[in-house]
N, C-alpha and C. Protein backbone atom coordinates (compact mmCIF):
# COMPACT_ATOMS: atom_id res chain seq x y z
N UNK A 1 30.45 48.75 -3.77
CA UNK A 1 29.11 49.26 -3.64
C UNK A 1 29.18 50.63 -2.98
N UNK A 2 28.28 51.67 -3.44
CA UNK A 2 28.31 53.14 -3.24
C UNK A 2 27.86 53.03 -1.83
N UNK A 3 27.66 53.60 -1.11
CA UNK A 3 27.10 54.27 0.18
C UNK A 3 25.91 55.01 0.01
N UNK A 4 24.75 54.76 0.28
CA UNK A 4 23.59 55.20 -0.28
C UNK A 4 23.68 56.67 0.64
N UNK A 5 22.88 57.51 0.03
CA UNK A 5 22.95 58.61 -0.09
C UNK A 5 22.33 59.21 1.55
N UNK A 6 22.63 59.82 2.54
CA UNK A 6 21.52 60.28 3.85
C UNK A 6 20.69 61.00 3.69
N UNK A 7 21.24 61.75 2.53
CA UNK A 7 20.55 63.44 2.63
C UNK A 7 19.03 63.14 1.68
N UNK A 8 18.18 63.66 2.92
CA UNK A 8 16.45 63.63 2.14
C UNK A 8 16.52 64.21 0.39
N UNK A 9 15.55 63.45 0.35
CA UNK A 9 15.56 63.80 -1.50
C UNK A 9 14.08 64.69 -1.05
N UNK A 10 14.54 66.39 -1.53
CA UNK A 10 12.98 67.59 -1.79
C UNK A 10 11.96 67.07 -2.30
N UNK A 11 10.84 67.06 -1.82
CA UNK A 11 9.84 66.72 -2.86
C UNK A 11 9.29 67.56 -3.31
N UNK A 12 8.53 68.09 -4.24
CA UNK A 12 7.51 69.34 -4.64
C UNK A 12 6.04 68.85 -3.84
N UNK A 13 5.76 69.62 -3.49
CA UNK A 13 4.27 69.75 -2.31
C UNK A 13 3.26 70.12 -3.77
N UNK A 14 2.15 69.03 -3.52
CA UNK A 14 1.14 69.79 -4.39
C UNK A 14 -0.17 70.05 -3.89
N UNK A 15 -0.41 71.50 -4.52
CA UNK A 15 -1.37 72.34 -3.93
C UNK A 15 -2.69 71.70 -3.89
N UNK A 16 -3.57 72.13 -2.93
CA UNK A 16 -4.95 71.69 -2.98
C UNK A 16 -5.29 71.46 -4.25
N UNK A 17 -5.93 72.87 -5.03
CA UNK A 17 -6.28 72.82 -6.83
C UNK A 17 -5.21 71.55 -7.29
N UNK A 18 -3.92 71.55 -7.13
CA UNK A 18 -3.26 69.98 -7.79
C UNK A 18 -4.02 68.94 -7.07
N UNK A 19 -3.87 68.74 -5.90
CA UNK A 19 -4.58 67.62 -6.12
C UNK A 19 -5.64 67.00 -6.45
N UNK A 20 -6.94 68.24 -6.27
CA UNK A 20 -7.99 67.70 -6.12
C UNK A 20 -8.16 67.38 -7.88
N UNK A 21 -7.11 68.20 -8.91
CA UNK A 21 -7.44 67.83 -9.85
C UNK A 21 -6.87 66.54 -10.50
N UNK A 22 -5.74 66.22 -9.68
CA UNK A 22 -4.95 65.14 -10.16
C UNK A 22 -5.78 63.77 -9.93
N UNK A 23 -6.76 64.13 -8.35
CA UNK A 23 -7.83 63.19 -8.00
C UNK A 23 -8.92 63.15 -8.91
N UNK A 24 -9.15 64.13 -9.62
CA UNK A 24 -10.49 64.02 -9.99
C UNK A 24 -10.25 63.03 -11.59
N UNK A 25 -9.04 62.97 -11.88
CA UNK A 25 -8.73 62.57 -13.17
C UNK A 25 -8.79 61.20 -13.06
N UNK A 26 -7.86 61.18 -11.86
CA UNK A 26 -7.72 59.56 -11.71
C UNK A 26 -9.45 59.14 -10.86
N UNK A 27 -10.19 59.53 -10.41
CA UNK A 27 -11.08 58.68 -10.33
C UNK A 27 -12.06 58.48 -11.62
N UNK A 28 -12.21 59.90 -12.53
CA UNK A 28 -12.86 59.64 -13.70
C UNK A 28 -12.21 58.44 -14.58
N UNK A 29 -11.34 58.88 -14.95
CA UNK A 29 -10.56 57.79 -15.65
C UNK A 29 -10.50 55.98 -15.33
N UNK A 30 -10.44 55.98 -13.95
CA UNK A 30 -11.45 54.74 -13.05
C UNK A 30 -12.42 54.34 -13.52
N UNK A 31 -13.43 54.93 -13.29
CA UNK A 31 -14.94 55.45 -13.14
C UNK A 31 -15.06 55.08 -15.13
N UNK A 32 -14.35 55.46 -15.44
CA UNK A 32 -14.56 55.36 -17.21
C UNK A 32 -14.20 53.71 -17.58
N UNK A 33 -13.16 53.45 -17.10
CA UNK A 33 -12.76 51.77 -17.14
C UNK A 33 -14.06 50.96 -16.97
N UNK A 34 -14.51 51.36 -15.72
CA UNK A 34 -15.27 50.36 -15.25
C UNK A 34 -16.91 50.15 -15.52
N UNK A 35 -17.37 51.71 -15.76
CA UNK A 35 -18.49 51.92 -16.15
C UNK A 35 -18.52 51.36 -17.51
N UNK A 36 -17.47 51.69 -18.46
CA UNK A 36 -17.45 51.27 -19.88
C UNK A 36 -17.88 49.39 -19.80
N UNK A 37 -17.47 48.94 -18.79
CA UNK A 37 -17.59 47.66 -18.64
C UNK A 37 -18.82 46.56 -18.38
N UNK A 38 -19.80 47.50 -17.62
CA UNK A 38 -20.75 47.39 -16.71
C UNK A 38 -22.38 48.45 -17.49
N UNK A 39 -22.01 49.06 -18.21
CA UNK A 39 -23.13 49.97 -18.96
C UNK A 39 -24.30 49.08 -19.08
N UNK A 40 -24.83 49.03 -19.51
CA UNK A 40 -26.07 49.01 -19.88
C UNK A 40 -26.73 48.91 -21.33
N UNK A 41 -26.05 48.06 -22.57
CA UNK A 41 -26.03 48.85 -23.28
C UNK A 41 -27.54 47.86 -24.18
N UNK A 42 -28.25 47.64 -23.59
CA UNK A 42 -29.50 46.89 -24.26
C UNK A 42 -30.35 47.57 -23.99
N UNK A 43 -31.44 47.57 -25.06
CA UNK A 43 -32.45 48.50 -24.49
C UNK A 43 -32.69 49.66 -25.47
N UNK A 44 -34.23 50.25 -25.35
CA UNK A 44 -34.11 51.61 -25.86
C UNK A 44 -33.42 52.29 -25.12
N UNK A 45 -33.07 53.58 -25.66
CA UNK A 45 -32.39 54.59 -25.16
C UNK A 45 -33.14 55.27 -23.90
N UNK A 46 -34.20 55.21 -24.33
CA UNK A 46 -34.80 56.05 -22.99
C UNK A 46 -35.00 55.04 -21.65
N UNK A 47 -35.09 54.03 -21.95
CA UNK A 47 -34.88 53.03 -21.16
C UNK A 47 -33.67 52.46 -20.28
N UNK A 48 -32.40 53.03 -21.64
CA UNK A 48 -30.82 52.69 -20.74
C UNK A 48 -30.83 54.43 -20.22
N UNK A 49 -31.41 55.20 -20.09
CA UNK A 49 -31.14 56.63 -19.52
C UNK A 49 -31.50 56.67 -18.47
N UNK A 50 -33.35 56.18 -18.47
CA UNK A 50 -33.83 56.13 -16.90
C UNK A 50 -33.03 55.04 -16.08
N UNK A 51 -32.49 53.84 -16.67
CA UNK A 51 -31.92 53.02 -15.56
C UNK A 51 -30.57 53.73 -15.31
N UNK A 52 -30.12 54.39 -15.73
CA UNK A 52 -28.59 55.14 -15.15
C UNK A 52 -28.83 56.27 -14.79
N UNK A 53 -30.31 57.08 -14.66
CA UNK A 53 -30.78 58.18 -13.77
C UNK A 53 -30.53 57.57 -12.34
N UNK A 54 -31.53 56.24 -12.48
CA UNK A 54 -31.89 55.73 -10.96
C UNK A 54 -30.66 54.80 -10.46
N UNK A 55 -29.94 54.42 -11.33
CA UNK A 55 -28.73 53.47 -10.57
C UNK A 55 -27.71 54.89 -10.18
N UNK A 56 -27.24 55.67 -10.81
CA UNK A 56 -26.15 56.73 -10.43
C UNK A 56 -26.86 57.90 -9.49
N UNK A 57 -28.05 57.81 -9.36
CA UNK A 57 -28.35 59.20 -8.49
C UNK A 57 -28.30 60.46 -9.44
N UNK A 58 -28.03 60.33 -10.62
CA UNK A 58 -27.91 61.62 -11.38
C UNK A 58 -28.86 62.75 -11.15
N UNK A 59 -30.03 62.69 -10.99
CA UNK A 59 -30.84 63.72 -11.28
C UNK A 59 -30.26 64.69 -9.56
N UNK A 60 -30.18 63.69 -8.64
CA UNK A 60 -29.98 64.56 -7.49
C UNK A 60 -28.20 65.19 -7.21
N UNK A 61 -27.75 64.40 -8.14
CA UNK A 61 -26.31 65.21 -8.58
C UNK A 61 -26.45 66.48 -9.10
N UNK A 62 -27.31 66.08 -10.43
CA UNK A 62 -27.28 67.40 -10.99
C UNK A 62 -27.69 68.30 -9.60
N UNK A 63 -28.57 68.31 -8.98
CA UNK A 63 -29.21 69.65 -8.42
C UNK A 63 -28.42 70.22 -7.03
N UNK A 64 -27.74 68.81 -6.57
CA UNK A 64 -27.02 69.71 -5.82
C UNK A 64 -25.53 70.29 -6.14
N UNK A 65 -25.00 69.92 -7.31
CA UNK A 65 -24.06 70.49 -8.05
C UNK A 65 -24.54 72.35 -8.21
N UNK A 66 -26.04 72.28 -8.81
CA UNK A 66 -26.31 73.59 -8.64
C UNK A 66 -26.68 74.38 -7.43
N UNK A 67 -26.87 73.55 -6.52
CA UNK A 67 -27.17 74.24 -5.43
C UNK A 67 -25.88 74.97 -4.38
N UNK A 68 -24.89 73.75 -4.57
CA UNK A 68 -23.49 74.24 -3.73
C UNK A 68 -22.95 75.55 -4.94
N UNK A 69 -23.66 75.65 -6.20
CA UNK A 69 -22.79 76.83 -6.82
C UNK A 69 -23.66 78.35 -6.38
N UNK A 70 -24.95 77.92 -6.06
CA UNK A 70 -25.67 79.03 -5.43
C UNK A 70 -24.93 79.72 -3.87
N UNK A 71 -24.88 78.17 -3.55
CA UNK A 71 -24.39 78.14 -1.83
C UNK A 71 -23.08 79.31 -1.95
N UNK A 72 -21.83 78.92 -3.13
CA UNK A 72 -20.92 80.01 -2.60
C UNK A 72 -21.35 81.56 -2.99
N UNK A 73 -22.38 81.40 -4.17
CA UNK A 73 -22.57 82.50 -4.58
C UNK A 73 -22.94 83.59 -3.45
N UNK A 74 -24.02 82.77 -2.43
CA UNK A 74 -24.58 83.60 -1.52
C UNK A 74 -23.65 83.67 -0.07
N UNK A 75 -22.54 82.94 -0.02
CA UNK A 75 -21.55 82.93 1.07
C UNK A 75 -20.41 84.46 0.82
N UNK A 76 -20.61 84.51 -0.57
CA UNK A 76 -19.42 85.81 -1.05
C UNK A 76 -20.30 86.60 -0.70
N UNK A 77 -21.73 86.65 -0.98
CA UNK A 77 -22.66 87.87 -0.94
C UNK A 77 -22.67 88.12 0.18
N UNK A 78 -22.53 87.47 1.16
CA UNK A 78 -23.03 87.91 2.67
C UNK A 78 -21.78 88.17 3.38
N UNK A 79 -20.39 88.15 2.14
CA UNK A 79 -18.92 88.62 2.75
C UNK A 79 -18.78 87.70 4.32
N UNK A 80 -18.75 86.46 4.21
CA UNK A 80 -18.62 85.39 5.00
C UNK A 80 -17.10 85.29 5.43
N UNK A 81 -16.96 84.93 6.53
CA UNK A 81 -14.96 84.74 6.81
C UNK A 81 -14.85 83.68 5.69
N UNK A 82 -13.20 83.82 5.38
CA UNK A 82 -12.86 83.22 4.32
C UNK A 82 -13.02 81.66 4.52
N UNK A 83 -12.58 81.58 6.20
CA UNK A 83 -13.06 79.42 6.76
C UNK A 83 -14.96 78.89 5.97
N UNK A 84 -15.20 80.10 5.90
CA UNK A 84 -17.37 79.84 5.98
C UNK A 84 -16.87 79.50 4.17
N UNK A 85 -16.53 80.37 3.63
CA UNK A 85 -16.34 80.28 1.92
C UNK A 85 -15.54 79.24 1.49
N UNK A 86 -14.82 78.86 2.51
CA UNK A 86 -13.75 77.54 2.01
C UNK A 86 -14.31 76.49 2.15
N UNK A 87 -15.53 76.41 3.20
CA UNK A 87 -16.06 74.92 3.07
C UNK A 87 -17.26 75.15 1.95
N UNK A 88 -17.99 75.67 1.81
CA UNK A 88 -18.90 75.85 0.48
C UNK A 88 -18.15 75.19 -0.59
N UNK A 89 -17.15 76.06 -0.67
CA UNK A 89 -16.31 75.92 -1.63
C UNK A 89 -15.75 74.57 -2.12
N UNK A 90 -15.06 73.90 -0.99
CA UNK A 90 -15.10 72.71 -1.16
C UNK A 90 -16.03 71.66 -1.44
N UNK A 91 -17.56 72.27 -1.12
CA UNK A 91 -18.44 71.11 -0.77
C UNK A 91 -18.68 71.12 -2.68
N UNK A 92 -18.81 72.34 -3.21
CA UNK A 92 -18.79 72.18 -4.91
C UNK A 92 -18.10 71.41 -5.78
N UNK A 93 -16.51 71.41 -5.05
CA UNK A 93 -15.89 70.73 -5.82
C UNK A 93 -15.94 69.07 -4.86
N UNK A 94 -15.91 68.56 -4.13
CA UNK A 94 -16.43 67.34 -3.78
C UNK A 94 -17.50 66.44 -4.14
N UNK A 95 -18.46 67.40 -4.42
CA UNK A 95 -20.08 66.93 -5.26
C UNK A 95 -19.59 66.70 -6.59
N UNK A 96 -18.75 68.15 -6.63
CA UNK A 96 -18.61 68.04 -8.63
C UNK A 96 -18.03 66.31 -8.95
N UNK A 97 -16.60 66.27 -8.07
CA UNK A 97 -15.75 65.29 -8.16
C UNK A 97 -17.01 63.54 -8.26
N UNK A 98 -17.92 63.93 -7.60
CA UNK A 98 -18.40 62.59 -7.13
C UNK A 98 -19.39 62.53 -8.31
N UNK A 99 -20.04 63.59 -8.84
CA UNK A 99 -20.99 63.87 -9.80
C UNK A 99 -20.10 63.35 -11.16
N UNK A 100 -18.70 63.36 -11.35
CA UNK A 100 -18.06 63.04 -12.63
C UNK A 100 -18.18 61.39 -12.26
N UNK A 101 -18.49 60.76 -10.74
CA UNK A 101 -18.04 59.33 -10.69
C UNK A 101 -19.14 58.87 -11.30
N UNK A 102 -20.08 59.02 -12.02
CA UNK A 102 -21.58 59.11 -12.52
C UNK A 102 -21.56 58.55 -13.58
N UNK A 103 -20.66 59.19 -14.34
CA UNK A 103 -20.37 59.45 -15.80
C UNK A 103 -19.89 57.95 -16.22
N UNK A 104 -20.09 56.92 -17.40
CA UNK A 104 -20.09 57.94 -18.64
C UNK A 104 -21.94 57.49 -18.34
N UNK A 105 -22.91 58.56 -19.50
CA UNK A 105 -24.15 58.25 -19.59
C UNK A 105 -23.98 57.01 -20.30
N UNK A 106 -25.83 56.67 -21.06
CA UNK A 106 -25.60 55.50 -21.64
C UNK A 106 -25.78 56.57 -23.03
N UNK A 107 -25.35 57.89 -23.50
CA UNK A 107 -25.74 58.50 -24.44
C UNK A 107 -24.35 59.42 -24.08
N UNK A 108 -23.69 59.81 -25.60
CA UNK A 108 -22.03 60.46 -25.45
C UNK A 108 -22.55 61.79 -25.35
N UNK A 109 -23.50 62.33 -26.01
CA UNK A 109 -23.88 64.09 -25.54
C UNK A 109 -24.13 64.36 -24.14
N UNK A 110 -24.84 63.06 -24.03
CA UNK A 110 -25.24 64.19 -22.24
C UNK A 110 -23.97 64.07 -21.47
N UNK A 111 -23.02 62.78 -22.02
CA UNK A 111 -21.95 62.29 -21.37
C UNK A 111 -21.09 63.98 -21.17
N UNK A 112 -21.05 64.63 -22.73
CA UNK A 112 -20.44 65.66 -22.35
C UNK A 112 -20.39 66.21 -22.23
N UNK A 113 -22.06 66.66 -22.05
CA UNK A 113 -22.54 68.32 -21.55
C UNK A 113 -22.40 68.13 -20.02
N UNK A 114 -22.91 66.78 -18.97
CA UNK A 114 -22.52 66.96 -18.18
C UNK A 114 -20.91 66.73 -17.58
N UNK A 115 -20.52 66.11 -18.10
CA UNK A 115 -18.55 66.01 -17.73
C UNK A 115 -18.50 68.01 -17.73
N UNK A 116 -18.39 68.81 -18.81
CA UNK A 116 -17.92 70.10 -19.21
C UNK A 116 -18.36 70.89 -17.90
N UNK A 117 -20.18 70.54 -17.32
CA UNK A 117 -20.56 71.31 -16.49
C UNK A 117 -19.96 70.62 -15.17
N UNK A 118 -19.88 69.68 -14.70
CA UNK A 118 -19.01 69.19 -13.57
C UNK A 118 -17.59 69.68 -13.29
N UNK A 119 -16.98 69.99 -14.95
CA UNK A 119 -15.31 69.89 -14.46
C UNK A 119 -15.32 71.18 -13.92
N UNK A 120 -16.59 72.20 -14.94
CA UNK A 120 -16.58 73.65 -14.38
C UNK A 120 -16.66 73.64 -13.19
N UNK A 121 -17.77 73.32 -12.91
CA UNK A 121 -17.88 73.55 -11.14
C UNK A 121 -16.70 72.65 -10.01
N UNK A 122 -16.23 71.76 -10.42
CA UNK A 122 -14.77 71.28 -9.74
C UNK A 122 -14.35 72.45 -9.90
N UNK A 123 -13.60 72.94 -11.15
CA UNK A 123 -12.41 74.16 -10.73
C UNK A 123 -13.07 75.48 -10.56
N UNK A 124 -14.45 75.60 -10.49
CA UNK A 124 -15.36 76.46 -9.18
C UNK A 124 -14.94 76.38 -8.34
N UNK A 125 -14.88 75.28 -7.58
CA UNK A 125 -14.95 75.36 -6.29
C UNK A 125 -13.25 75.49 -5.93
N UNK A 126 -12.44 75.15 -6.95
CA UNK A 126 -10.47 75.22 -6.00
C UNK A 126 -10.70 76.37 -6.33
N UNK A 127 -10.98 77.19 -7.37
CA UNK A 127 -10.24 78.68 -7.42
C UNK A 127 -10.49 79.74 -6.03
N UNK A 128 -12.57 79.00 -5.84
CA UNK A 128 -12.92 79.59 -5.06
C UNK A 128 -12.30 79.55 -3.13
N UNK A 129 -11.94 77.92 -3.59
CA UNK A 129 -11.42 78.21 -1.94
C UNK A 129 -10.01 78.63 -2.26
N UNK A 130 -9.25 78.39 -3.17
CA UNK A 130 -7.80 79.17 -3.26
C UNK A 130 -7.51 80.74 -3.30
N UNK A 131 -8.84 81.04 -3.28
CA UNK A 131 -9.47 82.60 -3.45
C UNK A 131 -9.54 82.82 -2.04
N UNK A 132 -10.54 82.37 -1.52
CA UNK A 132 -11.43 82.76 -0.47
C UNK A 132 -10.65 83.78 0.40
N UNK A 133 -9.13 83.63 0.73
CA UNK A 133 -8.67 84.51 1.63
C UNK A 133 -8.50 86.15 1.00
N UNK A 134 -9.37 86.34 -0.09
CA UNK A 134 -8.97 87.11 -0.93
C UNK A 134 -8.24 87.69 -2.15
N UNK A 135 -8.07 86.65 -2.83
CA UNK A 135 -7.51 86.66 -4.14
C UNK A 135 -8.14 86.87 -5.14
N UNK A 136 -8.39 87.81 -5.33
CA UNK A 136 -9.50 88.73 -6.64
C UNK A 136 -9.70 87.87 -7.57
N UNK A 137 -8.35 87.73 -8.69
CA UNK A 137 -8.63 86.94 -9.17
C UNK A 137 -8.80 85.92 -9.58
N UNK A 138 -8.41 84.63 -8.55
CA UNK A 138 -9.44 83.50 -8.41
C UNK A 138 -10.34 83.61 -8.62
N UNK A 139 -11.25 84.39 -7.61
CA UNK A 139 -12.56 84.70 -7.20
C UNK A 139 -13.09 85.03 -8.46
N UNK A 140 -12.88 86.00 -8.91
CA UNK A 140 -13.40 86.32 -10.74
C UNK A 140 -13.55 84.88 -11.69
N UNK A 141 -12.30 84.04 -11.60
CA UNK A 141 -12.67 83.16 -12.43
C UNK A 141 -13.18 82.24 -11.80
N UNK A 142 -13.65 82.04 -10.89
CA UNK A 142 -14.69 80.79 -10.07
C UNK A 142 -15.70 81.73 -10.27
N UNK A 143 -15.88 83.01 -9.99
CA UNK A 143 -17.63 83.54 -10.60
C UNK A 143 -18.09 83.06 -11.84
N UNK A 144 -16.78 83.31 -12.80
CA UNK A 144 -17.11 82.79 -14.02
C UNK A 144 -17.75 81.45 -14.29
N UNK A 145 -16.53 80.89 -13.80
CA UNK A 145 -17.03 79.17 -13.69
C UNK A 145 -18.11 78.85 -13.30
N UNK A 146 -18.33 79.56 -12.22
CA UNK A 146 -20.29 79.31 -11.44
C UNK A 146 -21.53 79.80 -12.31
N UNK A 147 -20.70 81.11 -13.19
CA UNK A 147 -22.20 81.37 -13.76
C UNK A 147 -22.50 80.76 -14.87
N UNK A 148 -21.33 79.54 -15.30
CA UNK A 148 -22.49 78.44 -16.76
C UNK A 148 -22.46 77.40 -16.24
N UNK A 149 -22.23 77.23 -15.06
CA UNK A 149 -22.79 75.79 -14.71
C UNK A 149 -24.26 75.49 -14.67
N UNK A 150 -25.45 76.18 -14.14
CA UNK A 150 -26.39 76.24 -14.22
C UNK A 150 -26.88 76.03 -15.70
N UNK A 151 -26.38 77.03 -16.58
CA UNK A 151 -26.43 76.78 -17.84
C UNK A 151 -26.04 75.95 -18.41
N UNK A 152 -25.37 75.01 -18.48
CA UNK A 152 -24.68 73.99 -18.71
C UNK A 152 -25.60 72.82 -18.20
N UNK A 153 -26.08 72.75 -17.17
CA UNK A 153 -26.72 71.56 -16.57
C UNK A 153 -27.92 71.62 -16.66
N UNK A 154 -28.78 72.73 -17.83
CA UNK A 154 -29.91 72.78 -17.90
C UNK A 154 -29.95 72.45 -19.29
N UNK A 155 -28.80 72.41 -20.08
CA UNK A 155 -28.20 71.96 -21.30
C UNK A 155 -28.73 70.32 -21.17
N UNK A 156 -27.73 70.08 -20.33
CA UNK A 156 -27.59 68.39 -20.14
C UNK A 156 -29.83 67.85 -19.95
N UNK A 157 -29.80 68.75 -18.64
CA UNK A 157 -31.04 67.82 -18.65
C UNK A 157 -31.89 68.19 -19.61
N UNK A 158 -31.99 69.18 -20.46
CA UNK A 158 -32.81 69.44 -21.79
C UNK A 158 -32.35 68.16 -22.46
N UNK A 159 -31.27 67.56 -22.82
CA UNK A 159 -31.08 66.71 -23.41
C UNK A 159 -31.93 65.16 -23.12
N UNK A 160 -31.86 65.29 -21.36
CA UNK A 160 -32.23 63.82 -20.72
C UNK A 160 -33.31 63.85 -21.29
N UNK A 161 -34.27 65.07 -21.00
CA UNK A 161 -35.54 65.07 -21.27
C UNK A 161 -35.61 64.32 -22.95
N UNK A 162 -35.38 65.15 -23.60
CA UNK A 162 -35.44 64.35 -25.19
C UNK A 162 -35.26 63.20 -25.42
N UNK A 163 -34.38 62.60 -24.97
CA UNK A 163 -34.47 61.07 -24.69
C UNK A 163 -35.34 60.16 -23.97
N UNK A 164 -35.55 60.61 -22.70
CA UNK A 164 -36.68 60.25 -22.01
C UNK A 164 -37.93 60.48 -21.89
N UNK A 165 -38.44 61.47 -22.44
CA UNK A 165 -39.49 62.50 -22.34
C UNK A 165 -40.00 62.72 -21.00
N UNK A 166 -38.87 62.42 -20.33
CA UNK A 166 -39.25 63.25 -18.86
C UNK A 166 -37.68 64.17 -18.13
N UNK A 167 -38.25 65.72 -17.90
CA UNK A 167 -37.21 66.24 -16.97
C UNK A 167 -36.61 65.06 -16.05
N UNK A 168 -35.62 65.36 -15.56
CA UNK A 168 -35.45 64.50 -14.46
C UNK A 168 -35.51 65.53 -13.05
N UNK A 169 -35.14 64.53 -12.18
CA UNK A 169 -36.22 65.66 -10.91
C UNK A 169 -34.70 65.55 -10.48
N UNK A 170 -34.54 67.15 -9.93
CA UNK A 170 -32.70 67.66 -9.74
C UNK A 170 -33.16 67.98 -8.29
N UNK A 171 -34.27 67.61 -7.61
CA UNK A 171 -34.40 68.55 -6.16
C UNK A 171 -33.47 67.43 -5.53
N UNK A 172 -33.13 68.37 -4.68
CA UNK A 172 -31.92 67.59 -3.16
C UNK A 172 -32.27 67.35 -2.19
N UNK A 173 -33.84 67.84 -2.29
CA UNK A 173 -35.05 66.82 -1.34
C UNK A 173 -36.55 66.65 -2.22
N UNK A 174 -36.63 65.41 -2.46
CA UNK A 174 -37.73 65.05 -2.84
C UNK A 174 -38.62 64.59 -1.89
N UNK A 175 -39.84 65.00 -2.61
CA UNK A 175 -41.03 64.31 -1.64
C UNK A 175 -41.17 63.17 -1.40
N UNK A 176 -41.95 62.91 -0.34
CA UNK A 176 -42.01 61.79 0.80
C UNK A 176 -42.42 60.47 -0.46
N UNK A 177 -42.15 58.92 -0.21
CA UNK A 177 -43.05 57.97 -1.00
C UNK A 177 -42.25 58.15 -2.67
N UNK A 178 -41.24 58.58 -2.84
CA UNK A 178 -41.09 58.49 -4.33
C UNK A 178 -40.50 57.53 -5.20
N UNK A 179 -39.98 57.00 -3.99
CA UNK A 179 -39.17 55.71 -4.25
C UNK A 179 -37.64 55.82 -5.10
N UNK A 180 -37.81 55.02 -6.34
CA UNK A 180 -36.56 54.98 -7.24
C UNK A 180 -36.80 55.86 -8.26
N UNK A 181 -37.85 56.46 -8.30
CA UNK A 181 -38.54 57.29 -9.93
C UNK A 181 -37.63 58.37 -10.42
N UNK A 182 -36.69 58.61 -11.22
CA UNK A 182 -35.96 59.36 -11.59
C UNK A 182 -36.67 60.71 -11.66
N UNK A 183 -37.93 61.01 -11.94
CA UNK A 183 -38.39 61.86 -12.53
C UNK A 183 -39.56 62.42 -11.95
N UNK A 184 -39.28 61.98 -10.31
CA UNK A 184 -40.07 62.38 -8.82
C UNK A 184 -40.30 63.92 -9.11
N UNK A 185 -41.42 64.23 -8.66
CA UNK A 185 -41.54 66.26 -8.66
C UNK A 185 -40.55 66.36 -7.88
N UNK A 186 -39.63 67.50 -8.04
CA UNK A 186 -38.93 68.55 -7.55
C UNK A 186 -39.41 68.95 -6.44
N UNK A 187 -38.94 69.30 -5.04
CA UNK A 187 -39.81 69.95 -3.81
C UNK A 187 -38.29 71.45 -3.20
N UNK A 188 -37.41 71.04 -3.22
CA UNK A 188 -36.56 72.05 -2.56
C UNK A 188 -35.63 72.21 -3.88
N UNK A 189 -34.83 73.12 -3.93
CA UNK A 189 -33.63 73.47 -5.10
C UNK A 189 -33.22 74.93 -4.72
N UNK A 190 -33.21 75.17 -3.78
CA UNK A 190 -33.21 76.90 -3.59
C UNK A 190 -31.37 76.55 -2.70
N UNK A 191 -30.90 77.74 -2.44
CA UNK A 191 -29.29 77.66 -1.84
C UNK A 191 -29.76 77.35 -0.33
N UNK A 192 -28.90 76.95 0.36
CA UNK A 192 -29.28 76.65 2.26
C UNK A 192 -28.88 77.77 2.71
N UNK A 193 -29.94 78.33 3.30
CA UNK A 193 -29.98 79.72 4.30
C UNK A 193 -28.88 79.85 4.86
């Protein structure tokens, strides 16, 4: 029998952007197992949409997905230390990550207008904090990434709406008394001061 070896075996270190994407795969891919299992699939359509508005939180995903992409927008604008831009930054891709745990809809389009606008804003937010200490171009392609997410998620809920015939309400504070109503008025959606 050999003599097992002393000397440490190198590992390769993986970077923030690796992991958070290696995480985000494996919880979608989760998240896809199990949801596929558990859906909803009786019912009219507008009926299996509003119950997976109000069981997943979607509508208030969507809005603060757009709001943390405002948040870094206006953290670069105000030339913030790179620590102030790294947590923004993160908070986009953490929402994004949790906003894909959502998925799948009970409908495959919105499934993939919103997956496309989530993954954007996930690798929004690594380039942006892998940026933040100044790396041009990160920063360029997380602008990029930030400026169709909005577009993208106004895609998706144009869609909800057609199915449901109601917007869904994306504010990240709704008014007082609204209960479970997917489709509560809107009261705040603006970036945090």
């Amino acid at each position: 029998m050999a003599p097992a070896d002393p000397s440490p075996v190198p590992r390769r270190r993986r970077t923030l952007g690796q992991a958070s994407v290696a995480r985000s795969v494996a919880v979608a891919v989760g998240v896809l197992a199990l949801a596929g299992c558990t859906l909803d699939q009786t019912g009219p359509p507008s009926g299996r949409m509003t119950a997976w508005l109000t069981s997943a939180g979607a509508g208030a995903a969507i809005g603060q997905v757009e709001v943390d992409g405002r948040n870094v927008d206006l953290a670069l604008a105000r030339h913030q230390p790179a620590s102030a831009i790294r947590t923004v930054c993160a908070l986009l891709t953490t929402d994004a990550q949790t906003a894909i745990g959502n998925l799948p809809t009970p409908d495959s389009t919105v499934t993939d207008q919103l997956n496309a606008a989530y993954e954007d804003a996930a690798a929004a937010g690594n380039d942006c904090y892998s940026g933040a200490s100044g790396n041009a171009r990160l920063l360029r392609r997380s602008a990029a990434e930030r400026s169709r997410i909005a577009s993208m998620l106004s895609t998706a809920v144009d869609s909800i709406e057609a199915i449901t015939g109601h917007a869904p309400a994306t504010s990240t504070t709704l008014a007082p008394n609204v209960g479970d109503d997917p489709f509560a008025p809107n009261v705040v959606t603006g970036p945090v001061p």
